[in-house]
Protein backbone atom coordinates (compact mmCIF):
# COMPACT_ATOMS: atom_id res chain seq x y z
CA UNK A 1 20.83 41.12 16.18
CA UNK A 2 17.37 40.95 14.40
CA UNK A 3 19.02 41.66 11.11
CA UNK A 4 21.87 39.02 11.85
CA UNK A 5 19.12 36.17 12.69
CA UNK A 6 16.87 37.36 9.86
CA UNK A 7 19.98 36.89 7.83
CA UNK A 8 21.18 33.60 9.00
CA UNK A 9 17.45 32.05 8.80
CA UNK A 10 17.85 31.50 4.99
CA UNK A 11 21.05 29.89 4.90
CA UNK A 12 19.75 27.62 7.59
CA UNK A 13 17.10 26.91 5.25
CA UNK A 14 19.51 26.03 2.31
CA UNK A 15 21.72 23.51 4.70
CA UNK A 16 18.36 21.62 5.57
CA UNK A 17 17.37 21.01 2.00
CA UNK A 18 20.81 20.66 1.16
CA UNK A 19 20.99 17.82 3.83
CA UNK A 20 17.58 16.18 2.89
CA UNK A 21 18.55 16.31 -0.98
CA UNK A 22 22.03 14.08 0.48
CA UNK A 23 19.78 11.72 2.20
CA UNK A 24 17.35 11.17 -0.61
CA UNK A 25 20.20 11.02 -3.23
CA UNK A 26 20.56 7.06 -2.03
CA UNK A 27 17.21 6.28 -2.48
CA UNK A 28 16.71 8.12 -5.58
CA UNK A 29 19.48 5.50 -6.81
CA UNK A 30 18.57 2.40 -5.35
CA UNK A 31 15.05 3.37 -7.09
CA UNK A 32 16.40 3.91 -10.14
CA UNK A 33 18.77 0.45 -10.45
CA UNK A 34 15.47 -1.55 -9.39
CA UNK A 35 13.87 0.21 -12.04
CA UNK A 36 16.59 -1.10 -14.26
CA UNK A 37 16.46 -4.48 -13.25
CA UNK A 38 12.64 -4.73 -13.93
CA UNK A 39 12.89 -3.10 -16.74
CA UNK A 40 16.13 -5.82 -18.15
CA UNK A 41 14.40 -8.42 -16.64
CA UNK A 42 10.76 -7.64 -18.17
CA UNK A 43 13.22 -7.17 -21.72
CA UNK A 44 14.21 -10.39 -21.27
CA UNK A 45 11.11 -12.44 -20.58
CA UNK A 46 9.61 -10.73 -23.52
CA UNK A 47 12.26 -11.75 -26.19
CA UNK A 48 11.74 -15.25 -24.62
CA UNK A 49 7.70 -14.70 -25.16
CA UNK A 50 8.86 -13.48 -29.07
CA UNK A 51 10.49 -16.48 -29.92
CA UNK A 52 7.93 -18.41 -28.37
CA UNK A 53 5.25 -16.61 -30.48
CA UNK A 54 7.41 -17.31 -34.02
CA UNK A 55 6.65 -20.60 -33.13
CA UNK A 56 3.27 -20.30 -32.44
CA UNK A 57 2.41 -18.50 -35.09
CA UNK A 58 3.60 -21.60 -37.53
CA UNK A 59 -0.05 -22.60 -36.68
CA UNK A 60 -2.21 -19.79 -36.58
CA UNK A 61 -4.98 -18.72 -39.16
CA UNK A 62 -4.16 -15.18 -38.93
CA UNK A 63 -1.07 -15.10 -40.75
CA UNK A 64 -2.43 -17.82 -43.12
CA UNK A 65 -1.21 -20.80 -42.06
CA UNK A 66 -2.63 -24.43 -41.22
CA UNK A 67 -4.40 -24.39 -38.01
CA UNK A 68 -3.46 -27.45 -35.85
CA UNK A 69 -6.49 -29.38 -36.67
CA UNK A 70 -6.61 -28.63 -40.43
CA UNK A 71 -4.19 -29.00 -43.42
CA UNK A 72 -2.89 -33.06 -43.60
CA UNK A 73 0.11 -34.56 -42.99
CA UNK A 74 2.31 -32.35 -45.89
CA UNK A 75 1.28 -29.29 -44.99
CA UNK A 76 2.19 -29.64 -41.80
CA UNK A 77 5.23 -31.64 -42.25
CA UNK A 78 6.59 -28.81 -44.40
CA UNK A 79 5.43 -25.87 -41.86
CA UNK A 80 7.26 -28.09 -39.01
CA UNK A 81 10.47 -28.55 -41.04
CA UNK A 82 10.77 -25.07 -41.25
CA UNK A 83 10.78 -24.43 -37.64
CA UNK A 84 13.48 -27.14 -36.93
CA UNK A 85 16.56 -24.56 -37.48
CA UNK A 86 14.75 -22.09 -35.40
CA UNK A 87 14.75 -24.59 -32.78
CA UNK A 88 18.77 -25.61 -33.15
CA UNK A 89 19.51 -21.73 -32.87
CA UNK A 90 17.80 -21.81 -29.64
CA UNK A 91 20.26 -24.65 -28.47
CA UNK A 92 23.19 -23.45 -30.44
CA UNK A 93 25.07 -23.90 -26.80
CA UNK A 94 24.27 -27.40 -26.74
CA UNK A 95 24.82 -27.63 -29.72
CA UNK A 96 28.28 -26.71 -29.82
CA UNK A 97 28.79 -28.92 -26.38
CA UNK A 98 27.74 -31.75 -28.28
CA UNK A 99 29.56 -31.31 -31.88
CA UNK A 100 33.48 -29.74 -29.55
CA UNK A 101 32.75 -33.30 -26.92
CA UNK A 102 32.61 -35.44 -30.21
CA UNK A 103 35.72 -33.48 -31.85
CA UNK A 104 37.68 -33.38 -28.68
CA UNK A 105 37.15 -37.44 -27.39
CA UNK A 106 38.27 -38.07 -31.71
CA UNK A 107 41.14 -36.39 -31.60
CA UNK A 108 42.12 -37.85 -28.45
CA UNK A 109 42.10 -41.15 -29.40
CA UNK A 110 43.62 -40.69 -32.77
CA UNK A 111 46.51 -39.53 -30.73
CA UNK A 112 46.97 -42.52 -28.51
CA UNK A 113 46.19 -44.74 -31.20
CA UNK A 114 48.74 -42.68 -33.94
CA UNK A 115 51.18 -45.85 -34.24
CA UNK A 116 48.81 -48.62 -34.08
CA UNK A 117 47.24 -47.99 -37.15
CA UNK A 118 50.71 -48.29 -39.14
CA UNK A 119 51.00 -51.51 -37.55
CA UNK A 120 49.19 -55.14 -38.88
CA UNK A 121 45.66 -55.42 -39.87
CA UNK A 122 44.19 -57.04 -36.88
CA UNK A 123 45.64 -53.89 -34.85
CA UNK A 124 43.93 -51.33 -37.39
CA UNK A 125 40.85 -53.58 -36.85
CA UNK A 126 40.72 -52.85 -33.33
CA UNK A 127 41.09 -49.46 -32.83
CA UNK A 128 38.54 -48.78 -35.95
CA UNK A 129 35.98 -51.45 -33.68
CA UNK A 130 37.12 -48.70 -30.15
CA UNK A 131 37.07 -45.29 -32.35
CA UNK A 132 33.22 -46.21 -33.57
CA UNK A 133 32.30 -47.23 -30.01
CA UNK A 134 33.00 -43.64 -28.96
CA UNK A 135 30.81 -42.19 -31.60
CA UNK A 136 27.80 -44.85 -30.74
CA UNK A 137 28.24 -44.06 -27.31
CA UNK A 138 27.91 -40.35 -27.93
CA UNK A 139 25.31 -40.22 -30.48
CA UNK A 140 23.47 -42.21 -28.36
CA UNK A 141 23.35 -39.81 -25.67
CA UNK A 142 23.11 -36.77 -27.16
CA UNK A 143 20.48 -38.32 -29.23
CA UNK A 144 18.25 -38.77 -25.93
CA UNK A 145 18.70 -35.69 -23.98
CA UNK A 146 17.22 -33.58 -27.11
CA UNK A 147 14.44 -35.95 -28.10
CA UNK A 148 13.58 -35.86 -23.93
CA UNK A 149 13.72 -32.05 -24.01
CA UNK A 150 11.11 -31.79 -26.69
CA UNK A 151 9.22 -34.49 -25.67
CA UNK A 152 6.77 -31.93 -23.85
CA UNK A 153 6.41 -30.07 -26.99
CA UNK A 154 5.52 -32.98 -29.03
CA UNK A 155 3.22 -34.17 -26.72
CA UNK A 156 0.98 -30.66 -26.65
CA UNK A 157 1.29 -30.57 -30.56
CA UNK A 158 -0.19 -34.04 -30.79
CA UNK A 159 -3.35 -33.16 -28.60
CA UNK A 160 -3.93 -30.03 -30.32
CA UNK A 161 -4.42 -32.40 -33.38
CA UNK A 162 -0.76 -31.63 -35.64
CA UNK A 163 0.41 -34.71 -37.12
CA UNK A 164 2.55 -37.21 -35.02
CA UNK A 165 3.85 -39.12 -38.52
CA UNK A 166 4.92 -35.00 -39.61
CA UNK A 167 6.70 -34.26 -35.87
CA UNK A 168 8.79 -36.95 -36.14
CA UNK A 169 9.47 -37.41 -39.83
CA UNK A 170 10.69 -33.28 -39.72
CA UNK A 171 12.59 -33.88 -36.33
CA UNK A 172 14.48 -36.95 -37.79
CA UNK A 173 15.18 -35.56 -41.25
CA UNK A 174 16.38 -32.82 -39.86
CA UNK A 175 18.07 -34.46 -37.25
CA UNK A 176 20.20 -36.79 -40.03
CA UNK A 177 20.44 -34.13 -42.45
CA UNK A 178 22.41 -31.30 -39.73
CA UNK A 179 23.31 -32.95 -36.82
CA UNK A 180 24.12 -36.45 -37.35
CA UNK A 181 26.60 -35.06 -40.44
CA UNK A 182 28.05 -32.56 -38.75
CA UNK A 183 29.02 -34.83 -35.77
CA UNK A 184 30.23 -37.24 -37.96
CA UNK A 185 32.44 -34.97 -39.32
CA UNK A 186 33.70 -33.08 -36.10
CA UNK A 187 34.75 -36.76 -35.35
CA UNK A 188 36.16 -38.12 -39.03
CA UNK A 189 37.65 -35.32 -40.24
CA UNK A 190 40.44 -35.07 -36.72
CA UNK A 191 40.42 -39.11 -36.18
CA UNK A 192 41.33 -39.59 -39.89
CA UNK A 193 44.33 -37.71 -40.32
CA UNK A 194 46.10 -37.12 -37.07
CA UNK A 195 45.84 -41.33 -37.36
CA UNK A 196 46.42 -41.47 -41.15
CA UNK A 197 44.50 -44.37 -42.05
CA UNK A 198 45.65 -45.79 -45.69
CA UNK A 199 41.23 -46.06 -46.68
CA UNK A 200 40.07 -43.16 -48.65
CA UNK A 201 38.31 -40.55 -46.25
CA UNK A 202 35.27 -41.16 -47.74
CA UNK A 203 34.44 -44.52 -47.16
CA UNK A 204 35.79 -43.73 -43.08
CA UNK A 205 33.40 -41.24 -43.42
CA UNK A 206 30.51 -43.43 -43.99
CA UNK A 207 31.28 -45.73 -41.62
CA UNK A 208 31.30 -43.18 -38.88
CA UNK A 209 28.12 -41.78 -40.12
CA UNK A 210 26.52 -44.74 -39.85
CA UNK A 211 27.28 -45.47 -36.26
CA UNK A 212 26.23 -42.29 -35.32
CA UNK A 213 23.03 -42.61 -37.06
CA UNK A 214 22.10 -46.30 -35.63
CA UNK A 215 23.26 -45.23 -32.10
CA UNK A 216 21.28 -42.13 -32.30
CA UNK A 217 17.94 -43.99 -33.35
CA UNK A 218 18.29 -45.55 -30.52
CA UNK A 219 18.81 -42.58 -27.96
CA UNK A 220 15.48 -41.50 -29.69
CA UNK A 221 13.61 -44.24 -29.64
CA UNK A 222 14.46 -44.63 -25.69
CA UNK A 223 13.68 -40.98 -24.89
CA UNK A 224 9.95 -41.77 -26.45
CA UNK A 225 9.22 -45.37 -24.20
CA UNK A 226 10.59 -44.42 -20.59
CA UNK A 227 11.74 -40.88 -18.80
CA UNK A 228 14.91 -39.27 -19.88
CA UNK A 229 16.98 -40.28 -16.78
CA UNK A 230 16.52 -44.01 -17.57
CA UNK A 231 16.37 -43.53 -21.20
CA UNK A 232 20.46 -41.83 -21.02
CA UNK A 233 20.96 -44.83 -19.16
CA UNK A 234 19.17 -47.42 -21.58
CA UNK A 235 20.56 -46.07 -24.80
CA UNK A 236 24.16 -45.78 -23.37
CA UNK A 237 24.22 -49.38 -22.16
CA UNK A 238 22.61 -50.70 -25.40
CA UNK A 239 25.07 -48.59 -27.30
CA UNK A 240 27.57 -50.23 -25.50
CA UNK A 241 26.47 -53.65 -25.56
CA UNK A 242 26.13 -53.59 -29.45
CA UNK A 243 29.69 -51.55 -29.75
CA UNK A 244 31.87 -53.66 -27.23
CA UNK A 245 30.31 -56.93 -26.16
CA UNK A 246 28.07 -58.05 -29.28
CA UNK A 247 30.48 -56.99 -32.15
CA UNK A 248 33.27 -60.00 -31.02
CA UNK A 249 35.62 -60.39 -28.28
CA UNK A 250 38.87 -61.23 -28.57
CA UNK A 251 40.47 -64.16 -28.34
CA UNK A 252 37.51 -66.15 -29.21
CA UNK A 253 36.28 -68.91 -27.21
CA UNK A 254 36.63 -71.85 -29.67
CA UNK A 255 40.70 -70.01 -29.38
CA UNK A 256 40.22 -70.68 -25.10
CA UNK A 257 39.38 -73.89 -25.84
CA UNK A 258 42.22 -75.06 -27.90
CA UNK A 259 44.94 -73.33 -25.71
């Protein structure tokens, strides 16, 4: 019996740690995926701190650039026009929103409006007069909601002494340089030949850029007077106003008047 007992004491030993190695098996694993997450979320806030500090370092004086209260208005025109593409990459979602809602609302209407334009002049007249509306309208809005999301960033550069002339000479350059072309074109290029309009594509083309550079002037120049829920607002309803309401309605009231 002593032998038996002595015998049996180890393998009651082994089930116990077996049995406590079960129970800590769990814990060892929910340790281990909060581990994980910390270390995915720590990961993450530090590529967000990186790309933050490429930007930072534009004006530092260790790398040998102008510090924000020295240099003039060139060099740091030319430092800030370099970090505008940085800065689209960042929003390359909204970026893409913005350029597919422009493509997708032209070709759209150059579907409903595929027979008008083979009709007479005044018909051509109107749906060229609707089709620039839309890109007003749009440029106009998208215009706003990225000159109000870098309003706070403008306003800490200026009071750390960086050229206000330079922010917003580099912002608009850039601005009319990438993204007013390229949403001029996501809008042209389907609107002028699912419609097949008898003009040559390039003079369409300026005519759409145009609108979309006026409109957007004024998205920006609304999103630097008043917040950027009244500014959408503003700049959509002036947009508007110019596009549908100022630019002739038809029939004419002198045409009323005489029946």
């Amino acid at each position: 019996d002593a032998l038996s007992r002595g015998s049996l004491r180890p393998s009651g030993e082994v089930f116990e740690r077996s049995s406590a190695s079960i129970e800590l098996n769990p814990i060892t694993s929910r340790t281990k995926s909060q581990a994980s997450a910390r270390s995915s979320s720590v990961s993450r806030k530090y590529s967000i701190q990186s790309v933050k500090s490429e930007i930072l370092d534009l004006f530092s004086t260790g790398n040998g650039f102008v510090h924000s209260r020295g240099g003039g208005f060139f060099k740091h025109f030319f430092l800030l026009l370099q970090r505008e593409p940085l800065k689209m990459m960042r929003r390359l979602e909204l970026k893409v929103l913005d350029f597919g809602s422009v493509a997708i609302i032209g070709m759209g209407y150059a579907f409903v409006n595929r027979k008008m334009v083979t009709g007479n002049l005044e018909a051509v007249q109107q749906a060229t007069n609707v089709a620039m509306m839309f890109v007003g309208v749009l440029s106009a809005l998208w215009g706003t909601l990225f000159m109000s999301k870098d309003m706070p960033m403008i306003q800490r550069e200026a009071s750390e002494g960086i050229s206000v002339p330079a922010i917003f000479l580099s912002m608009n350059l850039f601005n009319t340089a990438v993204d007013v072309t390229l949403r001029s074109l996501c809008y042209s290029l389907p609107f002028y030949y699912i419609t097949g309009f008898n003009m040559s594509y390039g003079d369409f083309f300026l005519v759409t850029f145009g609108a979309a550079w006026s409109c957007g002037a004024i998205g920006v120049l609304t999103a630097c007077l008043i917040d950027s829920r009244s500014a959408i607002i503003l700049s959509v309803a002036i947009s508007f106003l110019l596009g549908a309401v100022l630019n002739g309605v038809s029939p004419s009231i002198k045409e009323l008047q005489e029946g």
